[in-house]
C-alpha atoms as a PDB file:
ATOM      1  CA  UNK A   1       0.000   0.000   0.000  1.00  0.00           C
ATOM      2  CA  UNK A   2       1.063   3.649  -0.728  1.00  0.00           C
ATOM      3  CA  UNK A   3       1.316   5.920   2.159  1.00  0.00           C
ATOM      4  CA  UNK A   4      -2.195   8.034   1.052  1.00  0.00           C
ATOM      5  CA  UNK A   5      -4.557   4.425   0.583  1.00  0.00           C
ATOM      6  CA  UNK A   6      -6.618   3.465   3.706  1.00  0.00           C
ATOM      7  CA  UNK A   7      -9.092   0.803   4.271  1.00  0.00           C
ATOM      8  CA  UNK A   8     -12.642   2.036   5.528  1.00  0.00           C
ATOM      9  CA  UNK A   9     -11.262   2.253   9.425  1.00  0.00           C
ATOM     10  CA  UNK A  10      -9.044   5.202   8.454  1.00  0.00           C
ATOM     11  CA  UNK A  11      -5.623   2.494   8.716  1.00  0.00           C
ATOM     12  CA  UNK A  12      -3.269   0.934   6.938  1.00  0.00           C
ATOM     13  CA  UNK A  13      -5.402  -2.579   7.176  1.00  0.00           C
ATOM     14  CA  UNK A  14      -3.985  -4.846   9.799  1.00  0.00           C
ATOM     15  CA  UNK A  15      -6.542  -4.623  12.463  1.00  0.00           C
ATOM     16  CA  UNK A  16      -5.916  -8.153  14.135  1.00  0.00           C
ATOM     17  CA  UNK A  17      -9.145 -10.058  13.771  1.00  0.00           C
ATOM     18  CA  UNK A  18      -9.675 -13.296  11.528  1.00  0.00           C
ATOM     19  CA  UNK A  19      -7.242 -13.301   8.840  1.00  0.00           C
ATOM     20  CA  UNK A  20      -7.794 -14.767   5.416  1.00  0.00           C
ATOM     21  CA  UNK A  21      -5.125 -17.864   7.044  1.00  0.00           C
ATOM     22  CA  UNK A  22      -7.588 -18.666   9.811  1.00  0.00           C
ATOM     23  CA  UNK A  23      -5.487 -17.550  12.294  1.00  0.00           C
ATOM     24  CA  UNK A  24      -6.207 -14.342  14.628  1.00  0.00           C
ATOM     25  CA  UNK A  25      -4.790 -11.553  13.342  1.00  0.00           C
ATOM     26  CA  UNK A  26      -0.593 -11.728  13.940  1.00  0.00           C
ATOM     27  CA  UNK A  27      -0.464 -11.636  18.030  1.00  0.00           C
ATOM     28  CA  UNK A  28       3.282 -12.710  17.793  1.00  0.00           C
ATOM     29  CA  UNK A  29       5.551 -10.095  17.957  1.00  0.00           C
ATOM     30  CA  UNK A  30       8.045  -9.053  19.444  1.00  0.00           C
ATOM     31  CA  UNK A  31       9.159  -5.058  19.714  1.00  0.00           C
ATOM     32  CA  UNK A  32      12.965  -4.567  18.878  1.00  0.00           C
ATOM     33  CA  UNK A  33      14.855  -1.462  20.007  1.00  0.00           C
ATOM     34  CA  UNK A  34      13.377   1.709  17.623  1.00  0.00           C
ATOM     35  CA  UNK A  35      10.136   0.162  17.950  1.00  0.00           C
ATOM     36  CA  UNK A  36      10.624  -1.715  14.872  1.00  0.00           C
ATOM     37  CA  UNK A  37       8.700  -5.480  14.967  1.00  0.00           C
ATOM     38  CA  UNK A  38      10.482  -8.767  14.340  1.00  0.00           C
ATOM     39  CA  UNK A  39       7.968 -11.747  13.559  1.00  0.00           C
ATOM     40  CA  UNK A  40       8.478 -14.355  16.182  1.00  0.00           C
ATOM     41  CA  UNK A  41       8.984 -17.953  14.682  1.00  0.00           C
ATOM     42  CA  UNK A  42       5.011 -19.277  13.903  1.00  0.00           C
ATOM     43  CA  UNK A  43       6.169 -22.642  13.869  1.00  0.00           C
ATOM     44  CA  UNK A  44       7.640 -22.521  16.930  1.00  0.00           C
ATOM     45  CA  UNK A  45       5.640 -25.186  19.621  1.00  0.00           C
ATOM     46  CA  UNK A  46       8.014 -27.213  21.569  1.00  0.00           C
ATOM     47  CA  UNK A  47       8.432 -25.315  24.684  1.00  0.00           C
ATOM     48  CA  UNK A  48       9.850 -28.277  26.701  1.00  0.00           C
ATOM     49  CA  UNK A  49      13.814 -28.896  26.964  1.00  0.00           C
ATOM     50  CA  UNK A  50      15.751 -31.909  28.022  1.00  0.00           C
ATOM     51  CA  UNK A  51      18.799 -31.924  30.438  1.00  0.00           C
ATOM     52  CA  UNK A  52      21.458 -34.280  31.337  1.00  0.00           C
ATOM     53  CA  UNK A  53      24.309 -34.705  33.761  1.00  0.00           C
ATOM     54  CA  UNK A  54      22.751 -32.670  36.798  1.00  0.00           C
ATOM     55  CA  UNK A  55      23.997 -34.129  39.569  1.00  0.00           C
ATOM     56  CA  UNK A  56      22.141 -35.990  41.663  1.00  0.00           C
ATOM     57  CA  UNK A  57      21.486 -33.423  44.773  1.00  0.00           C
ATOM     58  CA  UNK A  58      19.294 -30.909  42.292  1.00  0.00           C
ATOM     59  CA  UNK A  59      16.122 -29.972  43.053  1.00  0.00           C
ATOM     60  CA  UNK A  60      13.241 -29.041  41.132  1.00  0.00           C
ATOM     61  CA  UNK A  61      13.037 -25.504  42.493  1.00  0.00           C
ATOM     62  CA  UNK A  62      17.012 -25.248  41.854  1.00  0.00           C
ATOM     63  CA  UNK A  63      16.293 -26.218  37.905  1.00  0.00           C
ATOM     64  CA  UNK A  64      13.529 -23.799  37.303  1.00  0.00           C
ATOM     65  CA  UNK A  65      15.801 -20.873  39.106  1.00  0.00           C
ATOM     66  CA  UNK A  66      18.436 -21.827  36.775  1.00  0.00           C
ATOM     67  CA  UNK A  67      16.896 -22.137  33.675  1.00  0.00           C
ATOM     68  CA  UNK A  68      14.528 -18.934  34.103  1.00  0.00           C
ATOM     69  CA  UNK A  69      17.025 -16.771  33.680  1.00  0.00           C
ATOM     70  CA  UNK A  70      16.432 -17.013  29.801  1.00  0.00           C
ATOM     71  CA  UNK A  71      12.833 -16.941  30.310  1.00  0.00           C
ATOM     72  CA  UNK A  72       9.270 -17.696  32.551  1.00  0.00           C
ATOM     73  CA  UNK A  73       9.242 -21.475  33.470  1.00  0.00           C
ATOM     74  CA  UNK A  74       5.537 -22.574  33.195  1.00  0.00           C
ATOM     75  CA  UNK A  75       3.849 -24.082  36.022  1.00  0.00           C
ATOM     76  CA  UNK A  76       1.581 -27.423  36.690  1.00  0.00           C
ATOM     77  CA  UNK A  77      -2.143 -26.275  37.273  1.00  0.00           C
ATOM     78  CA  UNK A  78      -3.452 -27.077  40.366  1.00  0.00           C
ATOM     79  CA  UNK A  79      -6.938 -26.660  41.686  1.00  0.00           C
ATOM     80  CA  UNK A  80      -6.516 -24.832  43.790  1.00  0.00           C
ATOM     81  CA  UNK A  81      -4.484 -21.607  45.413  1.00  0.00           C
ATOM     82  CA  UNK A  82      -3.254 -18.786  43.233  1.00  0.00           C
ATOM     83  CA  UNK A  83      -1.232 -19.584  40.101  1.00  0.00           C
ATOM     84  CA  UNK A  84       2.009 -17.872  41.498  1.00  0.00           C
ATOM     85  CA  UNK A  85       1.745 -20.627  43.833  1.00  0.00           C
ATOM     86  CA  UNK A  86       1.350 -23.545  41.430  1.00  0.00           C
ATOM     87  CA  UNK A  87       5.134 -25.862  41.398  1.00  0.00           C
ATOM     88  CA  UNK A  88       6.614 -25.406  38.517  1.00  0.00           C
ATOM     89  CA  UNK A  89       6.585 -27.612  35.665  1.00  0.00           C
ATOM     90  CA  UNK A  90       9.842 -29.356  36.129  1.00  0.00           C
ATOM     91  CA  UNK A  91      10.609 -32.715  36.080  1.00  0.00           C
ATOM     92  CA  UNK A  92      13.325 -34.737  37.311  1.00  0.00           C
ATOM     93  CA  UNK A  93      13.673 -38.230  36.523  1.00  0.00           C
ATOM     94  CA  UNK A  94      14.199 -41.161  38.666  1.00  0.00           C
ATOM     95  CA  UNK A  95      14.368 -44.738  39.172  1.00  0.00           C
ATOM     96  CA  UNK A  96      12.155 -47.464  41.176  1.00  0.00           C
ATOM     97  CA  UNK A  97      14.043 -46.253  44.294  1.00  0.00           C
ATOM     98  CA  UNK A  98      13.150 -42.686  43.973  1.00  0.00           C
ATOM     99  CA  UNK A  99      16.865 -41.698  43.062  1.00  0.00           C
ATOM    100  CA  UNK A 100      17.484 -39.701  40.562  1.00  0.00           C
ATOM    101  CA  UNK A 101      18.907 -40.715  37.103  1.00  0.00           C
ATOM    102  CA  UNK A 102      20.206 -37.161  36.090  1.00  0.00           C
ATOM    103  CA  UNK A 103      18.188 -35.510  33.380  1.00  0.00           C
ATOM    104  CA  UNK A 104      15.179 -33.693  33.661  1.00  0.00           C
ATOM    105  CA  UNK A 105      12.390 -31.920  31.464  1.00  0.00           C
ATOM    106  CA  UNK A 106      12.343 -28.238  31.763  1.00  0.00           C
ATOM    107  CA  UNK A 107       9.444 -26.307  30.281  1.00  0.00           C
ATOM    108  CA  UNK A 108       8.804 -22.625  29.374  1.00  0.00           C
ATOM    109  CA  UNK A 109       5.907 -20.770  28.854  1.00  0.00           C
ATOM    110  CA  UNK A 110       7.282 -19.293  25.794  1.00  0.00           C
ATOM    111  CA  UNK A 111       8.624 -21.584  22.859  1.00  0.00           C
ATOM    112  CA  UNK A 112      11.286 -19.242  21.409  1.00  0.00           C
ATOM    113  CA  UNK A 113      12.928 -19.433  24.908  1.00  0.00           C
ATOM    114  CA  UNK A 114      12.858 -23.629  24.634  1.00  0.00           C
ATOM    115  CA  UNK A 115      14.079 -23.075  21.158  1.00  0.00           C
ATOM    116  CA  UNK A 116      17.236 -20.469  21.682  1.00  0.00           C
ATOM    117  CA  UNK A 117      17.690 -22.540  25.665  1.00  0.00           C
ATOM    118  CA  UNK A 118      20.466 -25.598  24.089  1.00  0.00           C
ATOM    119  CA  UNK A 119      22.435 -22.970  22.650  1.00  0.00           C
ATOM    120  CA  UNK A 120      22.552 -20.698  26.217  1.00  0.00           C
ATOM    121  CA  UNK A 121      23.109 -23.477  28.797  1.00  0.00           C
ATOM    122  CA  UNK A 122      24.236 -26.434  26.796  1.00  0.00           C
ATOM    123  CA  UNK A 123      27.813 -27.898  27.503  1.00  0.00           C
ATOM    124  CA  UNK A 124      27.873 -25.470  30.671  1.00  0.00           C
ATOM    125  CA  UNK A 125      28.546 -25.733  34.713  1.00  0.00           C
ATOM    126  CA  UNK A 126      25.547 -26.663  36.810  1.00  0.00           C
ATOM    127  CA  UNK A 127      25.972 -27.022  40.327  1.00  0.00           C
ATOM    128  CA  UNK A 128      29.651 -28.351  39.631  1.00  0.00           C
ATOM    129  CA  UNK A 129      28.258 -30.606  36.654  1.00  0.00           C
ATOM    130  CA  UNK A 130      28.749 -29.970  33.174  1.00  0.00           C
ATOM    131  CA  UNK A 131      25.202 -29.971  31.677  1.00  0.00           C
ATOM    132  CA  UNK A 132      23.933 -31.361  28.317  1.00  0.00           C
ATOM    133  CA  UNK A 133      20.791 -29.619  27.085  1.00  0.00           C
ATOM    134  CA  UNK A 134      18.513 -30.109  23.727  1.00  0.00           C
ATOM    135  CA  UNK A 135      15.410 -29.393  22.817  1.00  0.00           C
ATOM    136  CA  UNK A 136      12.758 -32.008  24.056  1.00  0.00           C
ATOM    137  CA  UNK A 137      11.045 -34.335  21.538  1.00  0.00           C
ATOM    138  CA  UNK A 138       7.357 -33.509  21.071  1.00  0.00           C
ATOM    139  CA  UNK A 139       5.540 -36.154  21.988  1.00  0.00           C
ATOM    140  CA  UNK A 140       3.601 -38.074  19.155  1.00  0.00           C
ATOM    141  CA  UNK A 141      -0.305 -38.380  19.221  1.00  0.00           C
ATOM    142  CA  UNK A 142      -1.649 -41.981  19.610  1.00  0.00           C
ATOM    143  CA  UNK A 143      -1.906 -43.260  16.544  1.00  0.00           C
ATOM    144  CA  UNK A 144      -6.037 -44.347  15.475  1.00  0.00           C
ATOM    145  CA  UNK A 145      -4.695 -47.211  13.464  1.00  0.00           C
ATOM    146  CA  UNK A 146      -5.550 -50.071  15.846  1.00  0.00           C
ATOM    147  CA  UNK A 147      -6.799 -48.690  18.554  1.00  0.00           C
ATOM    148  CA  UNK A 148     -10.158 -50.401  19.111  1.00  0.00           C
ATOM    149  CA  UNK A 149     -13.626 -49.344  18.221  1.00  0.00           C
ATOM    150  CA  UNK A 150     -15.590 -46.140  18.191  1.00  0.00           C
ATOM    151  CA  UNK A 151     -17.613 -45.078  21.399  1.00  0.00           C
ATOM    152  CA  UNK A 152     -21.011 -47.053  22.049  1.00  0.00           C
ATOM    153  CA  UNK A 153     -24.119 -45.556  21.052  1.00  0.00           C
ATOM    154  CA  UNK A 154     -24.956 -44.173  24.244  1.00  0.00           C
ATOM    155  CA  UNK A 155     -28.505 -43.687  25.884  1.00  0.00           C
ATOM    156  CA  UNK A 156     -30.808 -41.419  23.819  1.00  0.00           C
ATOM    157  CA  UNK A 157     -32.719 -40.236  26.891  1.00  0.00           C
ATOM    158  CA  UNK A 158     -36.863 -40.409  26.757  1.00  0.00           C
ATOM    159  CA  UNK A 159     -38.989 -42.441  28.361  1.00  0.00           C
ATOM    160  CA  UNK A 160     -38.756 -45.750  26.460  1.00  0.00           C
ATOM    161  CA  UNK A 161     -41.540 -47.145  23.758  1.00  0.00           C
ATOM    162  CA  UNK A 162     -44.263 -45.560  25.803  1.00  0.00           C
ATOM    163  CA  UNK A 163     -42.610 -42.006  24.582  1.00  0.00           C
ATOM    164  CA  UNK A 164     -42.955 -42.522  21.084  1.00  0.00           C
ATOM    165  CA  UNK A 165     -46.110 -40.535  20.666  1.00  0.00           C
ATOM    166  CA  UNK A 166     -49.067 -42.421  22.379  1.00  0.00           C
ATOM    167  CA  UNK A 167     -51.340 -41.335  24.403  1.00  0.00           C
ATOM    168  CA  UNK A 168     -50.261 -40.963  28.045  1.00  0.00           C
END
């Protein structure tokens, strides 16, 4: 568009709202210094990351202090008390013993911070253990092939033959 076209609103058009994609409108972006915007990555839906080699005294609340200095570490919903309160979403594997095996699951509430975490922390001192970190695997969806029959039929409600229309 040339600087003197407008749509009917009096703007230059991008108004969020349904876009011919399906999507709503582009609500991912990021501001860069002189207020110029920078399209986040679209695409971009793994927020989870995978560590290894922490050593074996680490605590959940020590792995989401760690890792959110690059960015918010989401939290496990609860039912109740105030979402500040909820434990973070941080996992930290272990055996039949309870002891743990030394890698954990990390995730962010933002992907991009999942995505540009490997290259920040990986191959770096953790409480005196060098750390391996990758992005997580997404996990796959349960495949349909094979996996039993459709739901029953299910009641239809009503009150039996008597409802079909007869007197009472």
């Amino acid at each position: 568009r040339d600087r003197h076209s407008r749509d009917r609103y009096g703007g230059d058009g991008d108004h969020g709202g349904w876009g011919r994609d399906g999507g709503y409108g582009d609500v991912r972006r990021n501001v860069v210094g002189g207020g110029v915007d920078e399209a986040v990555d679209p695409n971009a839906t793994n927020c989870r990351i995978y560590i290894t080699g922490i050593p074996a005294a680490t605590t959940e609340d020590d792995l989401a202090k760690h890792f959110g200095q690059l960015g918010q570490v989401a939290r496990k919903k609860q039912r109740r008390g105030y979402p500040s309160q909820w434990p973070f979403k941080v996992s930290i594997y272990r055996d039949e013993q309870g002891n743990p095996k030394g890698d954990a699951t990390v995730s962010y509430v933002d992907p991009n911070a999942a995505s540009s975490a490997p290259e920040f922390f990986n191959n770096q001192e953790f409480n005196g253990s060098i750390i391996t970190v990758e992005l997580a695997a997404n996990k796959e969806p349960p495949s349909s092939f094979g996996s039993g029959g459709g739901g029953g039929g299910g009641s239809r409600g009503g009150r039996g033959r008597a409802g079909y229309g007869g007197r009472r």
